[in-house]
N, C-alpha and C. Protein backbone atom coordinates (compact mmCIF):
# COMPACT_ATOMS: atom_id res chain seq x y z
N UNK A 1 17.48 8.91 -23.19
CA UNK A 1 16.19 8.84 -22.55
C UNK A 1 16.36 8.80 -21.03
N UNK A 2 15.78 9.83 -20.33
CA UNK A 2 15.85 9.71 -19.02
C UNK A 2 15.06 8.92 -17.94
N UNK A 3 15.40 8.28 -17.33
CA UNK A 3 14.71 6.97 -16.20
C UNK A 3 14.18 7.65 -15.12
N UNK A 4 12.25 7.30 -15.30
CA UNK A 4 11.65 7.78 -14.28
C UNK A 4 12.09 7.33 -12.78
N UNK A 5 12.18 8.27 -12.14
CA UNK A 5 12.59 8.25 -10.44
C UNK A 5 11.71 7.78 -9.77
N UNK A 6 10.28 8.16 -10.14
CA UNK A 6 9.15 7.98 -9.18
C UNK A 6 9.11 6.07 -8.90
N UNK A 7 8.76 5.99 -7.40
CA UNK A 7 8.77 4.70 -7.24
C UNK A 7 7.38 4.57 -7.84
N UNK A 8 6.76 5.17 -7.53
CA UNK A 8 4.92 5.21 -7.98
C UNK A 8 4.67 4.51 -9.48
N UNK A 9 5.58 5.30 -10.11
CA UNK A 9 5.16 5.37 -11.61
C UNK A 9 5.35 3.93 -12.41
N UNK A 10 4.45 3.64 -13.06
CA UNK A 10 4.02 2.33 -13.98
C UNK A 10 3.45 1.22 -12.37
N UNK A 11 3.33 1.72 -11.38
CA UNK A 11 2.72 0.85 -10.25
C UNK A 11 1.50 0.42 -10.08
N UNK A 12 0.77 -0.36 -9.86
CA UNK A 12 -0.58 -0.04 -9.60
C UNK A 12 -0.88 -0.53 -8.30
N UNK A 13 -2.49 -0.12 -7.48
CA UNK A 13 -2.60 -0.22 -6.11
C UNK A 13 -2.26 -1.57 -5.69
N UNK A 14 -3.11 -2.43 -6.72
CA UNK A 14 -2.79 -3.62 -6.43
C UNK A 14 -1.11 -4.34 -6.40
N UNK A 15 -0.52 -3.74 -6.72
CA UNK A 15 0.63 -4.01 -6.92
C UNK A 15 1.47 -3.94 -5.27
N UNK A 16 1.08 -2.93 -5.62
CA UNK A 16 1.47 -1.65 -3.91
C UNK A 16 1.06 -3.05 -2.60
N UNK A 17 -0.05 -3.20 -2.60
CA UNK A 17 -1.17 -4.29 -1.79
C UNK A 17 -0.27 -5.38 -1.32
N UNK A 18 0.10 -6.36 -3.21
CA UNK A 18 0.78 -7.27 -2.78
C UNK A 18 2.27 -7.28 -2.32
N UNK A 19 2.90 -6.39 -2.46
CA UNK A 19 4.36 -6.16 -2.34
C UNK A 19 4.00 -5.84 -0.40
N UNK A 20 3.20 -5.08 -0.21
CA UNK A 20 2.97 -4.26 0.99
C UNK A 20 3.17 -5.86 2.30
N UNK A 21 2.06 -6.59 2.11
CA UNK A 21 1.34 -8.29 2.67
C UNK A 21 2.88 -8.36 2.49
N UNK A 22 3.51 -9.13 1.51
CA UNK A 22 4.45 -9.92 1.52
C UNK A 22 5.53 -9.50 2.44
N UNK A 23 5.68 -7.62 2.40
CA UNK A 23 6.98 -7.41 3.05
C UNK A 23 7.21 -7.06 4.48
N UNK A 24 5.60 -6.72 4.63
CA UNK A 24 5.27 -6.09 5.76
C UNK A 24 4.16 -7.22 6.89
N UNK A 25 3.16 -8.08 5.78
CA UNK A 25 2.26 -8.38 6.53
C UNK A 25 1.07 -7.84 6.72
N UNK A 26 -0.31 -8.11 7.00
CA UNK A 26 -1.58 -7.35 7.31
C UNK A 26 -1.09 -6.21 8.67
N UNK A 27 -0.80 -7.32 9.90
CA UNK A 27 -0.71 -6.37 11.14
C UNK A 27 -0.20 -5.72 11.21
N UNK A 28 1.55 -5.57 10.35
CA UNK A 28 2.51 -4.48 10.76
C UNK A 28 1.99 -3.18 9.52
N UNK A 29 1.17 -3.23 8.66
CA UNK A 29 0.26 -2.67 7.60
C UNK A 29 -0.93 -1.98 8.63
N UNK A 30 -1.56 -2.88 9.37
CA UNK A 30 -2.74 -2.09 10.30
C UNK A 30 -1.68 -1.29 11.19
N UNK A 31 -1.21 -1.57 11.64
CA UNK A 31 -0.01 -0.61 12.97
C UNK A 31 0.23 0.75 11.88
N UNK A 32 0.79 0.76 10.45
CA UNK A 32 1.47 1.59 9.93
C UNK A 32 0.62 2.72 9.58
N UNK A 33 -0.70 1.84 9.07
CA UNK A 33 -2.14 2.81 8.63
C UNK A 33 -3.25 1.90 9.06
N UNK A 34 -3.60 3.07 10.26
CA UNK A 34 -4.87 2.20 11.29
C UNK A 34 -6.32 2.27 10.24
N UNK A 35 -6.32 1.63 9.84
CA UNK A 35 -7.74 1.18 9.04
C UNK A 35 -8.43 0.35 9.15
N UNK A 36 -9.38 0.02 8.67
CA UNK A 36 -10.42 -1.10 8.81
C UNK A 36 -9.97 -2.82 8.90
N UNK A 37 -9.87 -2.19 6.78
CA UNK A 37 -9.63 -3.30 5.85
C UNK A 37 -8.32 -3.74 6.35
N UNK A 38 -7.43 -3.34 7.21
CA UNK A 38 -6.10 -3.93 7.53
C UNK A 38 -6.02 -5.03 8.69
N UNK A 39 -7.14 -4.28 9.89
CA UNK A 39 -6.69 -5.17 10.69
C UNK A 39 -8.22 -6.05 11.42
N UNK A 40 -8.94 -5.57 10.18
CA UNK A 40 -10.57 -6.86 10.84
C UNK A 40 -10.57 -7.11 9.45
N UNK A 41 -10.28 -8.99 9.66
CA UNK A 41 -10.36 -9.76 8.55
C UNK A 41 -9.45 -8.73 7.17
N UNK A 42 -8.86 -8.77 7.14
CA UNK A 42 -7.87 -8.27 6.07
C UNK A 42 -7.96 -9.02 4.58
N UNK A 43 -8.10 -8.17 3.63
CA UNK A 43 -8.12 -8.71 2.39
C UNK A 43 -7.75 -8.29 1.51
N UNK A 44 -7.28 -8.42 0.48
CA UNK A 44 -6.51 -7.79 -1.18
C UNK A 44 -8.30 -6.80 -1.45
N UNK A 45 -9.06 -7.99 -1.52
CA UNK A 45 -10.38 -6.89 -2.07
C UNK A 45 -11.02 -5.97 -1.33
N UNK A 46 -10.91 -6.20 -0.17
CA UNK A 46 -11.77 -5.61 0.34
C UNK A 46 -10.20 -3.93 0.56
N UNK A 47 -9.48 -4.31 0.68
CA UNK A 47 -8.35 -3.12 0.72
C UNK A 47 -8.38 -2.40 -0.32
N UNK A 48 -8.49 -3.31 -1.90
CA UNK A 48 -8.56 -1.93 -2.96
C UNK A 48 -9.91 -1.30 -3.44
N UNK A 49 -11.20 -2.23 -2.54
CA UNK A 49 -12.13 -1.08 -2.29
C UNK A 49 -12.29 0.06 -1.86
N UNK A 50 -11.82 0.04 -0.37
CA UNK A 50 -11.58 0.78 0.36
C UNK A 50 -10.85 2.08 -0.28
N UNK A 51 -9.57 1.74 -0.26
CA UNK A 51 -8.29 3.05 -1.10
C UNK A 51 -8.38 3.43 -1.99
N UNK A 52 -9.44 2.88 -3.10
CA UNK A 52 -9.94 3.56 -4.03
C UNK A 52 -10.74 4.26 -3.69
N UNK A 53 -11.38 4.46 -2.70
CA UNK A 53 -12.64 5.49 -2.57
C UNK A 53 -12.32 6.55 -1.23
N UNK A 54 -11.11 6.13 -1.04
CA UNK A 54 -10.48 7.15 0.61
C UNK A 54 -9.13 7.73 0.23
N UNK A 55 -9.53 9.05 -0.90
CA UNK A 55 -7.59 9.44 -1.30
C UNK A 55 -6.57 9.40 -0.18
N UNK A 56 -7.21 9.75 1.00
CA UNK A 56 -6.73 10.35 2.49
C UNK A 56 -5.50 8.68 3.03
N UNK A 57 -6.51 7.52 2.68
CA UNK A 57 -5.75 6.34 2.84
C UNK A 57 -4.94 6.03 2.02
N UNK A 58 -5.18 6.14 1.16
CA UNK A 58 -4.64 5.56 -0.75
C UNK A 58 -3.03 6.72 -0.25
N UNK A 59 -2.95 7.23 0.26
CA UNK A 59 -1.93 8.14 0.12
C UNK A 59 -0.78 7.56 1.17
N UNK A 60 -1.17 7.87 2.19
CA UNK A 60 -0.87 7.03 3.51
C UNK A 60 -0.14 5.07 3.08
N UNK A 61 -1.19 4.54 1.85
CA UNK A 61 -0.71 3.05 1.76
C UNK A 61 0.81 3.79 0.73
N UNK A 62 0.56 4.18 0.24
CA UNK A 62 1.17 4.68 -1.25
C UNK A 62 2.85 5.16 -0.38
N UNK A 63 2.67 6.18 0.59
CA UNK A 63 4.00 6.42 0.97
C UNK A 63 4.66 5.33 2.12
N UNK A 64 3.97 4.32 2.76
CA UNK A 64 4.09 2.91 3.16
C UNK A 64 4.79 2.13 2.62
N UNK A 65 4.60 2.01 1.33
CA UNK A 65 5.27 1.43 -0.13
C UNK A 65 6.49 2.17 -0.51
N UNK A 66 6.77 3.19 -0.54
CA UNK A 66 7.60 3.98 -1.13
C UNK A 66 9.08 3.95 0.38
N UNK A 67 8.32 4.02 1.81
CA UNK A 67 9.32 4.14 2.24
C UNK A 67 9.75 2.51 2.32
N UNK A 68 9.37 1.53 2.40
CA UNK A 68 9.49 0.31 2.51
C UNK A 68 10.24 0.02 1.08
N UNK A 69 10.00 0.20 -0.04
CA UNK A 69 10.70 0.16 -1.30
C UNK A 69 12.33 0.31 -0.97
N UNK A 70 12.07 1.76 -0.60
CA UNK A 70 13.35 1.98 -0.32
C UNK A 70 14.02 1.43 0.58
N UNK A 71 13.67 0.74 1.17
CA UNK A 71 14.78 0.03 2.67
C UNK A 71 15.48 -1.35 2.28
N UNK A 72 14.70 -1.85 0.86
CA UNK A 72 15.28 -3.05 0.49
C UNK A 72 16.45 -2.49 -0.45
C-alpha cells in the first residue's frame, strides 16, 4: 500500500489554523497572508469563516502550512 505524500491530505482547515497560531503565531500569519481575520482581533472562528468563503486565501493559508510543515 502506498503512503500518501500530500501534506494536505486527511487535514482539515481547522487543523491547518491550529498548527499555523501555535507555530507561527497570529502576527507572523498576518505578515505571511495580509488579511483581515489575521491581524484585527484574530480568531480560530472568525479565520475559518473567512477561508471558507475566499478560495484565493484558503490557498495562500494552505501553502503557509505546507511550507512551515516542512521546515520542522
Amino acid at each position: 500500500m502506498e503512503k500518501n505524500k500530500d501534506p494536505l491530505h486527511g487535514v482539515t482547515l481547522l487543523m491547518i489554523l491550529e498548527f499555523l497560531v501555535q507555530h507561527c503565531g497570529w502576527s507572523e500569519m498576518g505578515r505571511a497572508v495580509d488579511i483581515r481575520c489575521f491581524n484585527h482581533e484574530p480568531s480560530i472562528k472568525s479565520s475559518l469563516h473567512f477561508l471558507r468563503r475566499t478560495p484565493w486565501a484558503r490557498k495562500a493559508v494552505e501553502k503557509l502550512y505546507v511550507v512551515t510543515w516542512r521546515e520542522m
